[in-house]
Protein backbone atom coordinates (compact mmCIF):
# COMPACT_ATOMS: atom_id res chain seq x y z
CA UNK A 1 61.63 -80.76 -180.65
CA UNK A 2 59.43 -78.07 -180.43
CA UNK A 3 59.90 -75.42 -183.21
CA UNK A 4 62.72 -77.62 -185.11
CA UNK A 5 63.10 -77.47 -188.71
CA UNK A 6 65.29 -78.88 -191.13
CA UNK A 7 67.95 -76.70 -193.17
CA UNK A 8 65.33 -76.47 -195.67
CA UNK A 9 62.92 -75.32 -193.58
CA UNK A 10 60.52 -78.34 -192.89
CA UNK A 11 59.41 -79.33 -189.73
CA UNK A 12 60.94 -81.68 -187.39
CA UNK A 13 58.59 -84.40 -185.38
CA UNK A 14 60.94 -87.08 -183.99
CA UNK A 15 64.09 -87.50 -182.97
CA UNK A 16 64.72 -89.45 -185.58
CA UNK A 17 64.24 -87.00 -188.29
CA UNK A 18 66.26 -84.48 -186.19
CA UNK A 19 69.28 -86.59 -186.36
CA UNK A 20 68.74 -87.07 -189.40
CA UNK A 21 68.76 -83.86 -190.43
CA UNK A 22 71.98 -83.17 -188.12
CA UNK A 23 73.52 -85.92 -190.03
CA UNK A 24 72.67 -84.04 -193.53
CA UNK A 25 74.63 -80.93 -191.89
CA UNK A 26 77.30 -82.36 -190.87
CA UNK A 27 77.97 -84.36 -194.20
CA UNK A 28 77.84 -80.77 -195.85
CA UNK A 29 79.83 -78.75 -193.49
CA UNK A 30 82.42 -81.49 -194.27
CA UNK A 31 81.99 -81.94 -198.27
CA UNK A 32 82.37 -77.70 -198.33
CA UNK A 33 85.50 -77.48 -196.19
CA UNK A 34 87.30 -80.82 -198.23
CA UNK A 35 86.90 -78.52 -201.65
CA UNK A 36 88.94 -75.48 -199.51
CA UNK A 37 92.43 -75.24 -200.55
CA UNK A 38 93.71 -73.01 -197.49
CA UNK A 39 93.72 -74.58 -194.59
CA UNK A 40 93.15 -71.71 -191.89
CA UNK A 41 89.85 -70.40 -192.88
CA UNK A 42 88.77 -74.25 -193.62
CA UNK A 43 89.49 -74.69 -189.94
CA UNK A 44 87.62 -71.10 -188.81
CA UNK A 45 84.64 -72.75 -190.67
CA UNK A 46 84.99 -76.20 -189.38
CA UNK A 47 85.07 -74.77 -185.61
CA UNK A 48 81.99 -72.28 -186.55
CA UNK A 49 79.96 -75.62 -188.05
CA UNK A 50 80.66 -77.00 -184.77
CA UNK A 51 79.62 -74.65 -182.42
CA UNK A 52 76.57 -73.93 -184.32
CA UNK A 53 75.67 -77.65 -184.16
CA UNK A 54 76.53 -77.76 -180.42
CA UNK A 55 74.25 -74.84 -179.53
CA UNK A 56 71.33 -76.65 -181.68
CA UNK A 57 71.81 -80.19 -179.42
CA UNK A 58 71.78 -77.52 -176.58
CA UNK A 59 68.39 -76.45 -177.09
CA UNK A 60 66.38 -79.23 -177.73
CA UNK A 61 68.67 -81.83 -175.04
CA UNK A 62 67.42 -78.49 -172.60
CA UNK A 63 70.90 -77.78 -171.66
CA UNK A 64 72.75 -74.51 -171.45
């Protein structure tokens, strides 16, 4: 978890606190796109949340 912070910026020690915090992103990404009334760029933000949150397990599992 080497240079890992939260989304406000603190740092990350364990995995615990990474999920965690991966947990707190994903709750958000959903409460934002629930208030969206149209339902195509709800979905272009939904699939942008996800890869974001894909290429973050990438780096610090050590995949590509």
């Amino acid at each position: 978890m080497i240079a890992e912070k939260t989304f406000f910026g603190e740092k990350i020690n364990t995995s615990e606190e990474f999920l965690k915090d991966l947990r707190n992103r994903v709750d958000t990404v959903y409460a934002t796109q629930m208030e969206e009334e149209q339902e195509l760029p709800r979905l272009a933000y939904l699939v942008s949340a996800l890869i974001g949150l894909k290429s973050r397990l990438n780096r610090v599992c050590g995949t590509v």
